[in-house]
Protein backbone atom coordinates (compact mmCIF):
# COMPACT_ATOMS: atom_id res chain seq x y z
CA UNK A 1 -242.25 80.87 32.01
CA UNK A 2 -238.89 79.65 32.70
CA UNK A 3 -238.28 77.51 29.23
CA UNK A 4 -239.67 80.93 27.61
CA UNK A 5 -237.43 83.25 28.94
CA UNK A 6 -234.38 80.83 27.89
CA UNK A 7 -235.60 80.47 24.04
CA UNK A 8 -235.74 84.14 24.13
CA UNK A 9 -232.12 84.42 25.67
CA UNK A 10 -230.96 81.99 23.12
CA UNK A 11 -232.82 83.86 20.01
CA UNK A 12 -231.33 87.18 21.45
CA UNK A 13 -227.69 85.43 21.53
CA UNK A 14 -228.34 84.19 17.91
CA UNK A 15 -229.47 87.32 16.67
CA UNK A 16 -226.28 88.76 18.23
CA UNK A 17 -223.82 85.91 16.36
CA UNK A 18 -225.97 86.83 13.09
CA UNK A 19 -225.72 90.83 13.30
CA UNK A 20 -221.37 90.34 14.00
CA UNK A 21 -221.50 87.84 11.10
CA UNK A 22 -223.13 90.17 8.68
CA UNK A 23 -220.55 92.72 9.51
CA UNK A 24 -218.30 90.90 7.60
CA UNK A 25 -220.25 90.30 4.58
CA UNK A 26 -219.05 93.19 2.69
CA UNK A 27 -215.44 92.43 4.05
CA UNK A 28 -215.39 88.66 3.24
CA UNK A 29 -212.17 87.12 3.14
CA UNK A 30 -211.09 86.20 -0.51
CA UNK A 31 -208.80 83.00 -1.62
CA UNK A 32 -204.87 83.51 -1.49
CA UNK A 33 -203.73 80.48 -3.61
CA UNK A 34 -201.39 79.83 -6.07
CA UNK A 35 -203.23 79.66 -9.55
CA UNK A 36 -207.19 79.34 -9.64
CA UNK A 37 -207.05 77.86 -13.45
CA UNK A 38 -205.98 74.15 -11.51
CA UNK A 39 -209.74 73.84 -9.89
CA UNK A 40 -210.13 71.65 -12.57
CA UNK A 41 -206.71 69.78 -12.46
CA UNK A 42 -208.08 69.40 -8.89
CA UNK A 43 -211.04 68.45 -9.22
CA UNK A 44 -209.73 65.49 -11.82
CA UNK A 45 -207.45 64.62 -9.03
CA UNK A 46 -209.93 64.19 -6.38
CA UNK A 47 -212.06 61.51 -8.29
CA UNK A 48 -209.96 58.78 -7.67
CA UNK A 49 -209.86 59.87 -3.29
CA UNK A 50 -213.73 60.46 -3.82
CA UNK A 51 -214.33 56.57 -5.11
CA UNK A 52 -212.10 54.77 -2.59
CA UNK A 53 -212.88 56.88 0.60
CA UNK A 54 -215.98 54.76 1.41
CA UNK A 55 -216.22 56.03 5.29
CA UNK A 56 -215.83 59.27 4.24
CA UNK A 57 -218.88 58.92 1.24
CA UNK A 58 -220.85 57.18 3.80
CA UNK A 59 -220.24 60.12 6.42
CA UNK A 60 -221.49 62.28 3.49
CA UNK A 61 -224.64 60.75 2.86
CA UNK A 62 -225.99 60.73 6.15
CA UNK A 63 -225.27 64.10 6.62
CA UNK A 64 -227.44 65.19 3.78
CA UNK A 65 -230.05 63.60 5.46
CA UNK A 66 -229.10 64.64 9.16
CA UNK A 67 -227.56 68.27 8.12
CA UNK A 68 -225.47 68.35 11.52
CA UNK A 69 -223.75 71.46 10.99
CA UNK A 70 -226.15 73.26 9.49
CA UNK A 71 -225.47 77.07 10.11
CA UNK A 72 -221.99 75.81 11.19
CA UNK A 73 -219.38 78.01 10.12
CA UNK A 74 -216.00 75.84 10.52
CA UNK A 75 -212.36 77.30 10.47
CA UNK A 76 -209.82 74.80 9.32
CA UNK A 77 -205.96 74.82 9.57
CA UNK A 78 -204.85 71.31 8.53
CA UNK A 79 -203.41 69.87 5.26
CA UNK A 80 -204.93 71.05 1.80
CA UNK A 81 -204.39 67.78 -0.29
CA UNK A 82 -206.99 65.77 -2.04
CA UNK A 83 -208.35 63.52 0.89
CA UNK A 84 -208.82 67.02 2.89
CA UNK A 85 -211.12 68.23 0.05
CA UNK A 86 -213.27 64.96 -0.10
CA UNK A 87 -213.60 65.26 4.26
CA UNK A 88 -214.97 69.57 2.90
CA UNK A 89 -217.22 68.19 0.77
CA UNK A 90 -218.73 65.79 3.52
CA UNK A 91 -219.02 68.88 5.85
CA UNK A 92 -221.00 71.07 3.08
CA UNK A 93 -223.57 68.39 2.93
CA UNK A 94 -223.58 68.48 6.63
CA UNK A 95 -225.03 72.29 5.78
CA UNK A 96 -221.80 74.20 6.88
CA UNK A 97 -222.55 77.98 6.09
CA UNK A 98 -219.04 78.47 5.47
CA UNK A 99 -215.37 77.28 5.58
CA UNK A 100 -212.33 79.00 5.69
CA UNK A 101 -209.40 76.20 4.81
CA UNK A 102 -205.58 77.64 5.85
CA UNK A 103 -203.11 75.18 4.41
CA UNK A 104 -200.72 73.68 6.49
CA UNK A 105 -197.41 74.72 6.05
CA UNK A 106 -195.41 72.95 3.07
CA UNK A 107 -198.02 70.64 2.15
CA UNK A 108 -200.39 72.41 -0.08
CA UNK A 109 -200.86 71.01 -3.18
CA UNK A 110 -202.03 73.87 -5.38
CA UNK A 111 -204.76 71.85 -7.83
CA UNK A 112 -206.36 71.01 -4.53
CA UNK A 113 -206.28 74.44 -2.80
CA UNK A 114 -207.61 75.52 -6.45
CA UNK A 115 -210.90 73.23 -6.73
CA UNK A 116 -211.53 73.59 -2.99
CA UNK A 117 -211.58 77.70 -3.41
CA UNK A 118 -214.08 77.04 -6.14
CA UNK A 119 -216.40 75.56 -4.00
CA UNK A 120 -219.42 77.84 -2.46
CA UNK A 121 -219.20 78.64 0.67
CA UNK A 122 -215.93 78.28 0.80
CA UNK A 123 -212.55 80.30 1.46
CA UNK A 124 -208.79 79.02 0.86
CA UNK A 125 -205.72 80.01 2.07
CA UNK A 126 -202.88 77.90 1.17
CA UNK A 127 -200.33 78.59 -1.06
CA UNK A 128 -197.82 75.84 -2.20
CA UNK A 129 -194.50 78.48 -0.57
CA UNK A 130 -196.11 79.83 2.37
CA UNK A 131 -193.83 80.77 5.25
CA UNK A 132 -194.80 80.80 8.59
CA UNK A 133 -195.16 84.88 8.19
CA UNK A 134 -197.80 83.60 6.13
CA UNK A 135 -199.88 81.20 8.07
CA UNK A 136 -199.62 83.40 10.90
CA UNK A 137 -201.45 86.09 8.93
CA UNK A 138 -203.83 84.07 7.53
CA UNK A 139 -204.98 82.49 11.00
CA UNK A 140 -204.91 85.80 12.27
CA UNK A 141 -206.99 87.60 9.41
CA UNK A 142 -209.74 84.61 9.30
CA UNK A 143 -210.01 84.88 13.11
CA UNK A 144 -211.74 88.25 12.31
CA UNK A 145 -214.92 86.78 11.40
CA UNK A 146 -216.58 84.42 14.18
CA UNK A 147 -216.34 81.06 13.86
CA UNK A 148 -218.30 78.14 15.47
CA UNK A 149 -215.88 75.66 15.05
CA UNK A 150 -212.18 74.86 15.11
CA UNK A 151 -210.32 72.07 12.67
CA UNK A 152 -206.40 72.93 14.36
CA UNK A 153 -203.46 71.14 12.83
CA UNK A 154 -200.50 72.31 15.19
CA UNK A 155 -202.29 74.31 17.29
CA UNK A 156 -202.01 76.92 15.24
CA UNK A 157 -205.49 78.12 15.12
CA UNK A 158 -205.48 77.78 19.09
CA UNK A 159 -202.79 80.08 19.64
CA UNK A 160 -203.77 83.08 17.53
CA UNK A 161 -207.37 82.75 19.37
CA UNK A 162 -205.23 83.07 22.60
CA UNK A 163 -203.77 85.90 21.59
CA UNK A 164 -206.35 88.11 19.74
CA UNK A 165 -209.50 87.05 22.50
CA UNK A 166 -212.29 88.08 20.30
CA UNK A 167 -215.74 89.02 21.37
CA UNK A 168 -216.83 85.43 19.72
CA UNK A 169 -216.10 82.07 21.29
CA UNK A 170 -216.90 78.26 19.28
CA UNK A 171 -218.78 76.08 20.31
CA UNK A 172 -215.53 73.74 20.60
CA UNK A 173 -212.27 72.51 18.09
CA UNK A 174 -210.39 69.54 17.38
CA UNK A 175 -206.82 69.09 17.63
CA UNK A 176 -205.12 66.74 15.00
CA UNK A 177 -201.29 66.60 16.29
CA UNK A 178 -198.85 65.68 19.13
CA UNK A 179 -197.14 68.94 18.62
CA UNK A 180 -200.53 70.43 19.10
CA UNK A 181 -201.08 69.38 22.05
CA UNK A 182 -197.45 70.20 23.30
CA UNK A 183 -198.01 73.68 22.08
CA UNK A 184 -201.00 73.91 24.43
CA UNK A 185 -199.46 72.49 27.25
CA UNK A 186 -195.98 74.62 27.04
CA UNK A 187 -197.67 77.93 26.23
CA UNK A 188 -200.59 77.37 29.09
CA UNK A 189 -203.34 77.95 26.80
CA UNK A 190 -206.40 76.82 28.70
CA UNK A 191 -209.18 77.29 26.43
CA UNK A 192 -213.02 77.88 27.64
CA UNK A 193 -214.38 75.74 25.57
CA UNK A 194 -214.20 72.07 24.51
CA UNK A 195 -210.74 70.65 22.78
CA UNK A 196 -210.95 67.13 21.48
CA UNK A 197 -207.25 66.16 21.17
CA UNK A 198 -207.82 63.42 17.93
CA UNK A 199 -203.78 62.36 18.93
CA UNK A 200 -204.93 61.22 22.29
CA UNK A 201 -206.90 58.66 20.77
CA UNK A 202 -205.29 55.06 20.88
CA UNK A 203 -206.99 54.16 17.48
CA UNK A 204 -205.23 57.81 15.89
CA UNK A 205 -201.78 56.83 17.79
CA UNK A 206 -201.84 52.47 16.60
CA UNK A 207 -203.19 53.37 13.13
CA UNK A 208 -202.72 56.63 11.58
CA UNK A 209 -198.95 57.79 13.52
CA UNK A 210 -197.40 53.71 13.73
CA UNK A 211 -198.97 52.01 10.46
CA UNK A 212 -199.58 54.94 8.38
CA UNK A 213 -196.99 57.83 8.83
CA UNK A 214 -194.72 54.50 8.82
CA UNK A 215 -195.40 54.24 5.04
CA UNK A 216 -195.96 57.48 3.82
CA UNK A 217 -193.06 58.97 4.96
CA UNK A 218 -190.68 56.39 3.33
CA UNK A 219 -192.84 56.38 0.36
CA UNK A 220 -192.28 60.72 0.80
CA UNK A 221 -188.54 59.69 1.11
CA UNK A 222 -188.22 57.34 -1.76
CA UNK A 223 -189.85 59.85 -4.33
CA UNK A 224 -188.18 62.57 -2.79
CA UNK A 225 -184.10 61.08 -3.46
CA UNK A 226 -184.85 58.32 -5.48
CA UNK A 227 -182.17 56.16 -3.80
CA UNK A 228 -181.84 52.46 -2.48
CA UNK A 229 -182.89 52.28 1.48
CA UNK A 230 -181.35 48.58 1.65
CA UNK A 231 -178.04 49.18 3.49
CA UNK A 232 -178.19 52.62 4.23
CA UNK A 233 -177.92 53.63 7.96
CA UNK A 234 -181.36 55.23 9.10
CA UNK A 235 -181.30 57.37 12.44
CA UNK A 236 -184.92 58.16 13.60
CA UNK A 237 -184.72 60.64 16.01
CA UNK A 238 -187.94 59.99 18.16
CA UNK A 239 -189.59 57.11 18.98
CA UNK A 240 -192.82 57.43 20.03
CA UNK A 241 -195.91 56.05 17.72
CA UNK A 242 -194.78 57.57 14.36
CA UNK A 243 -191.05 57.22 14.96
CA UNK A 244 -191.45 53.21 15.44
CA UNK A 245 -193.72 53.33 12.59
CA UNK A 246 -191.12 54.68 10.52
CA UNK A 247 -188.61 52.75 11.72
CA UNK A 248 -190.05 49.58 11.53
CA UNK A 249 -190.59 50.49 7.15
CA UNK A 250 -187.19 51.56 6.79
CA UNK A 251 -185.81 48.11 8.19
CA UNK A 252 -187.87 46.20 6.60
CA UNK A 253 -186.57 47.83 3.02
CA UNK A 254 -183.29 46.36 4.46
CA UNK A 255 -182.02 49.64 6.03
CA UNK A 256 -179.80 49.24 9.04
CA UNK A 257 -181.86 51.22 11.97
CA UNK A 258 -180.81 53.59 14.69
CA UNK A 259 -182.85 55.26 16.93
CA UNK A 260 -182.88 58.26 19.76
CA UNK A 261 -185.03 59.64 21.80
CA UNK A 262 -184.80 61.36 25.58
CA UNK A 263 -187.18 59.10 27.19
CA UNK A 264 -184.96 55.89 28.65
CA UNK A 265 -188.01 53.85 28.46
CA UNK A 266 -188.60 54.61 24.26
CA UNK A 267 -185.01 53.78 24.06
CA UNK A 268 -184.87 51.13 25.57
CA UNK A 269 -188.09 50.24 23.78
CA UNK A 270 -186.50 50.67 20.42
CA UNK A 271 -183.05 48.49 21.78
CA UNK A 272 -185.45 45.76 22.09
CA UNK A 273 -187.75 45.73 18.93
CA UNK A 274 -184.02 45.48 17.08
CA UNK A 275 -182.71 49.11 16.43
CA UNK A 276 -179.24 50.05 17.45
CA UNK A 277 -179.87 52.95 20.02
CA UNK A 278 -176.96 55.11 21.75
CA UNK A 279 -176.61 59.01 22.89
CA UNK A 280 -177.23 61.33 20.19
CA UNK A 281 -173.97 62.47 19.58
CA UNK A 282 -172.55 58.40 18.96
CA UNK A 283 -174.97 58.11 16.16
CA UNK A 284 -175.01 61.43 14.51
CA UNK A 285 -171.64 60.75 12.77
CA UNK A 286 -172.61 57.40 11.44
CA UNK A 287 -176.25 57.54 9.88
CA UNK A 288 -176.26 58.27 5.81
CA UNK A 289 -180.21 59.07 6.26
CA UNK A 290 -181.51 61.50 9.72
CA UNK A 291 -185.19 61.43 10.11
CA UNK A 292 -186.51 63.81 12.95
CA UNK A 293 -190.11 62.99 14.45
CA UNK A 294 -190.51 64.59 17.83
CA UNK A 295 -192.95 67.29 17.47
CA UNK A 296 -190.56 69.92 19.36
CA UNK A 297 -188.59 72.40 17.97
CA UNK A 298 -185.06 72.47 17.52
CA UNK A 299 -183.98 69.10 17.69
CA UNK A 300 -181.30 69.45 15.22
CA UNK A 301 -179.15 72.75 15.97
CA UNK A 302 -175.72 73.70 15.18
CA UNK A 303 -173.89 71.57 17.54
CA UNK A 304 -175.73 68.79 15.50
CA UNK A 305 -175.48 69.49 12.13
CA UNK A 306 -171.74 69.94 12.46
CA UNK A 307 -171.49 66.02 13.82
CA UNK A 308 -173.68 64.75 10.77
CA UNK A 309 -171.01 63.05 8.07
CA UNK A 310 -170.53 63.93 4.61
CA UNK A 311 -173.13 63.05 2.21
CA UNK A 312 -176.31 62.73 4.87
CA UNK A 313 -179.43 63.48 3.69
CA UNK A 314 -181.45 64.59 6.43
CA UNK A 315 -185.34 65.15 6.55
CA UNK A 316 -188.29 65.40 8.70
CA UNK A 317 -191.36 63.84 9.02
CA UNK A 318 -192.56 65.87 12.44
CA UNK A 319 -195.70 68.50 11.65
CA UNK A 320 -193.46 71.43 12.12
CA UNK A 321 -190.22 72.34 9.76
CA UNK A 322 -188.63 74.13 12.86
CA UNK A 323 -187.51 70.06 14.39
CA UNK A 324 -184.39 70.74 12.16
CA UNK A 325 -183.10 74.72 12.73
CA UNK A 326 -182.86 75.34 8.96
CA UNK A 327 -181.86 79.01 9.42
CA UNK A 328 -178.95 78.10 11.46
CA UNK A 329 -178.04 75.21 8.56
CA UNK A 330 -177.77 78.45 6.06
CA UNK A 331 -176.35 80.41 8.31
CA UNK A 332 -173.16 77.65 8.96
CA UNK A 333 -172.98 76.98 5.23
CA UNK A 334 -170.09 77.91 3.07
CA UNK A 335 -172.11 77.13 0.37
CA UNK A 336 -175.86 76.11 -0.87
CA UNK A 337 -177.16 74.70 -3.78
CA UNK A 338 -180.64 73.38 -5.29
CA UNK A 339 -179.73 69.77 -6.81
CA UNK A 340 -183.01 69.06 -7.77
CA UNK A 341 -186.91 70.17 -6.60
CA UNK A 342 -186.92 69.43 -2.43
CA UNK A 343 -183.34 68.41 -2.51
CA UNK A 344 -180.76 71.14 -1.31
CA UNK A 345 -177.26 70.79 -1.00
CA UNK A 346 -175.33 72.54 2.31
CA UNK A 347 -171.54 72.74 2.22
CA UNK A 348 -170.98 72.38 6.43
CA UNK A 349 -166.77 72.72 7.34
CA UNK A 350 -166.38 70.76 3.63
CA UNK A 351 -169.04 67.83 4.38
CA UNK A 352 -171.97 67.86 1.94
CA UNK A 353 -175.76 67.71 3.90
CA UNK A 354 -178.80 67.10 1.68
CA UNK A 355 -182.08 68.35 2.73
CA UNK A 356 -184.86 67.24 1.96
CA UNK A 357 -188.30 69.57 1.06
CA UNK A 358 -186.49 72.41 3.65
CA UNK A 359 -187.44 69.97 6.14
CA UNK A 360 -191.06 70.39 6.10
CA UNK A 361 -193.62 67.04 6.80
CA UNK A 362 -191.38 64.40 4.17
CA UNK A 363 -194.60 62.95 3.66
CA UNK A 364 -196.95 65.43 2.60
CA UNK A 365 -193.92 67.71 0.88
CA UNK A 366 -192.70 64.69 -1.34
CA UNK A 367 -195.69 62.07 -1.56
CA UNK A 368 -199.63 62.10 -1.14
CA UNK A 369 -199.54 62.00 3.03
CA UNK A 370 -200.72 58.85 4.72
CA UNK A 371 -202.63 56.17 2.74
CA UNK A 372 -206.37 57.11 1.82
CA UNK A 373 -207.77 54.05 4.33
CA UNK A 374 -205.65 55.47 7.07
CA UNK A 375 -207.01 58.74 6.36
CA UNK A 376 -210.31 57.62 6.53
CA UNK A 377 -210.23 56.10 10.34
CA UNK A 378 -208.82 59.37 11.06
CA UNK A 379 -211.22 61.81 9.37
CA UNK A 380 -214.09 59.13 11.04
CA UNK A 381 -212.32 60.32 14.47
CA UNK A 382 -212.66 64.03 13.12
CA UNK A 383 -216.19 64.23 12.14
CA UNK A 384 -217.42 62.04 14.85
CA UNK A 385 -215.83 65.12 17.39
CA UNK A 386 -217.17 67.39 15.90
CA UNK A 387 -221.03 66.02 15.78
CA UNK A 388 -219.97 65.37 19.51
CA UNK A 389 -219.06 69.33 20.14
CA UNK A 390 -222.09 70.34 18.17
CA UNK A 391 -225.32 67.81 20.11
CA UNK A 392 -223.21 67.68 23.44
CA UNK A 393 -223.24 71.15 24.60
CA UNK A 394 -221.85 69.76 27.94
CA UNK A 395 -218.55 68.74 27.14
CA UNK A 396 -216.24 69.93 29.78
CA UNK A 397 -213.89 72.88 28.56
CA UNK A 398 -210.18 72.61 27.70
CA UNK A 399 -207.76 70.10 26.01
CA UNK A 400 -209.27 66.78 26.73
CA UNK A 401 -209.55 63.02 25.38
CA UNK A 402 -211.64 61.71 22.53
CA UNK A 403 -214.81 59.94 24.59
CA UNK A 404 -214.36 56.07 23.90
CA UNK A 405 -217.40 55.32 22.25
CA UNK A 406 -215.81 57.69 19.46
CA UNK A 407 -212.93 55.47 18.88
CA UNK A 408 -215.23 52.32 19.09
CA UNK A 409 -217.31 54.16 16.47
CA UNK A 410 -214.74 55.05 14.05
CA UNK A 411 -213.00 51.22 14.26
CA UNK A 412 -215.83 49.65 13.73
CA UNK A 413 -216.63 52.07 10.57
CA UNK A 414 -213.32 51.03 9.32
CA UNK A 415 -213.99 47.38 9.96
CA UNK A 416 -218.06 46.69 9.00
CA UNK A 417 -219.56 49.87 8.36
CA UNK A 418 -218.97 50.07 4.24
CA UNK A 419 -219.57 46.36 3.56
């Protein structure tokens, strides 16, 4: 019959997936990290995320009832910090056959990326230093096994699977970021499968980028510099969700706020919720703190660096480093120096410019990343996508929306579903 002639295509496709998988099993990937004596540092460290991450516990145990992703083997390029390792363990109990976890870059905490690689079933590599050189090999080495689905962080992931075109193909991915999704749209990667874009989401752009990357990154920048905000000049460069997030923190520390961006309509935005806007090169000179938050590259080149004033400490708080052209900052240096951990001093024609964690995330470099209940609306988006992928084989292909009833789901999670 017709339904038996599918279930055998199906079981011949399977066996296919299983006979590539089992390829690899004598050439498994092995963790690159920075010191596997911390899993139990990390696993100390994780207690306290594990008790107040109640969405994420309650994810957890339905999923060791429900086993969604059982057989699942996930791929995951995306922070490797504590919450990320309580959001693993939920997918294990889902019955994920395997992980492979590739840090982000300059935001691996190495306790974490410790414990997690002492998990079964599961691969890390993250190392505290990693360059992009780095990532780039890692994606590109993990993307030699088949995978079912993709966790991207920065479209990363979705780029090396452009370029090396396997003989495998998920069942669909998730894309975290704004620069994601910019990266797909300026390279023209059309995928053939399924891309939930989680920054699409109003709930992910209202919660997580304005209310939450508003306080970790000037919680990242107080740790970092240890200095007053109340007076000082702020210049955010971008003003979309997280750069009026941030912006709106700053000021209310007392910081007097400046802000740019290229779209008339943010600007004039910002010029109305109170921040002194102008053209870039008016308010270069006179900020003592530049923030950029764009998710492009090269933001901050040579032509700006050379306007910035004497004693600025600038940062980022974008998901790439490359918003500020650090290579071009050493290059126009007379002199550098390391003043203390994540602070480095350039000497730029006699003016002294402070950078902060070599300009990667502010928040995740210097602090913990956004606040564990932000976290946990956002990892509710995550999971939710990926049950969606995973029971909704019909999901259009390419870079695409979260459905709505997702980001009902996940608000009303936040709101009622823990009491």
């Amino acid at each position: 019959s017709f339904f038996n002639y599918i279930s055998r295509a199906m079981l011949k496709q399977e066996t296919k997936r299983r006979n590539y998988i089992e390829l690899w099993v004598t050439n498994v990937l092995t963790s690159r990290i920075d010191d596997p004596s911390l899993s139990g540092a990390g696993a100390e460290r994780i207690k306290w995320y594990r008790e107040k991450m109640a969405v994420v516990r309650a994810f957890r145990e339905r999923y060791e009832r429900e086993r969604p992703f059982a057989g699942k083997r996930l791929l995951v390029c995306m922070h490797c910090e504590p919450k990320a390792a309580v959001r693993t363990e939920a997918l294990l109990a889902g019955g994920a056959e395997r992980i492979v976890f590739v840090g982000n870059l300059g935001s691996t905490k190495p306790d974490t990326a410790a414990y997690l690689a002492a998990l079964p079933n599961v691969t890390v590599l993250a190392r505290r230093g990693d360059t992009l050189e780095d990532l780039q090999r890692s994606v590109a080495e993990a993307m030699e096994e088949p995978f079912d689905l993709l966790m991207d962080n920065g479209a990363s992931l979705m780029q090396q699977y452009w370029r090396q075109r396997g003989n495998w193909k998920p069942l669909g991915a998730i894309e975290e970021t704004r620069s994601g999704r910019l990266i797909l749209d300026r390279e023209g990667i059309r995928p053939d499968f399924p891309v939930l874009v989680i920054d699409d989401s109003p709930v992910k752009r209202l919660v997580e980028n304005e209310v939450g990357v508003g306080q970790s990154v000037v919680d990242g920048f107080m740790r970092a510099t240890s200095m007053l905000i109340g007076g000082k000049r702020v210049l955010i460069i971008g003003y979309g969700w997280c750069g009026t997030g941030i912006s709106q923190r700053f000021r209310a520390l007392g910081a007097v706020t400046m802000a740019y961006d290229t779209d008339p309509l943010r600007l004039l935005k910002a010029k109305l919720e109170g921040h002194i806007v102008g053209r870039l090169e008016e308010l270069l000179p006179r900020a003592d703190v530049v923030c950029t938050v764009t998710g492009r590259f090269d933001v901050i080149g040579e032509r700006e660096l050379r306007l910035l004033r004497d004693g600025v400490v600038l940062c980022n708080a974008g998901h790439y480093n490359m918003e500020i052209d650090t290579a071009c900052l050493g290059e126009i240096a007379q002199r550098c120096e390391r003043m203390q951990d994540g602070v480095d001093r350039y000497i730029v024609d006699g003016k002294r410019i402070y950078l902060l964690q070599n300009a990667n995330p502010l928040n995740l470099a210097s602090g913990a990343g956004n606040p564990i209940e932000i976290m946990e609306l956002g990892y509710a988006l995550q999971l939710l996508s990926l049950e969606r992928i995973v029971k909704a084989p019909g999901l259009p292909a390419g870079a695409q929306p979260l459905p709505d009833d997702i980001n009902t789901a996940a608000c009303e999670l936040a709101l009622w579903g823990t009491e």
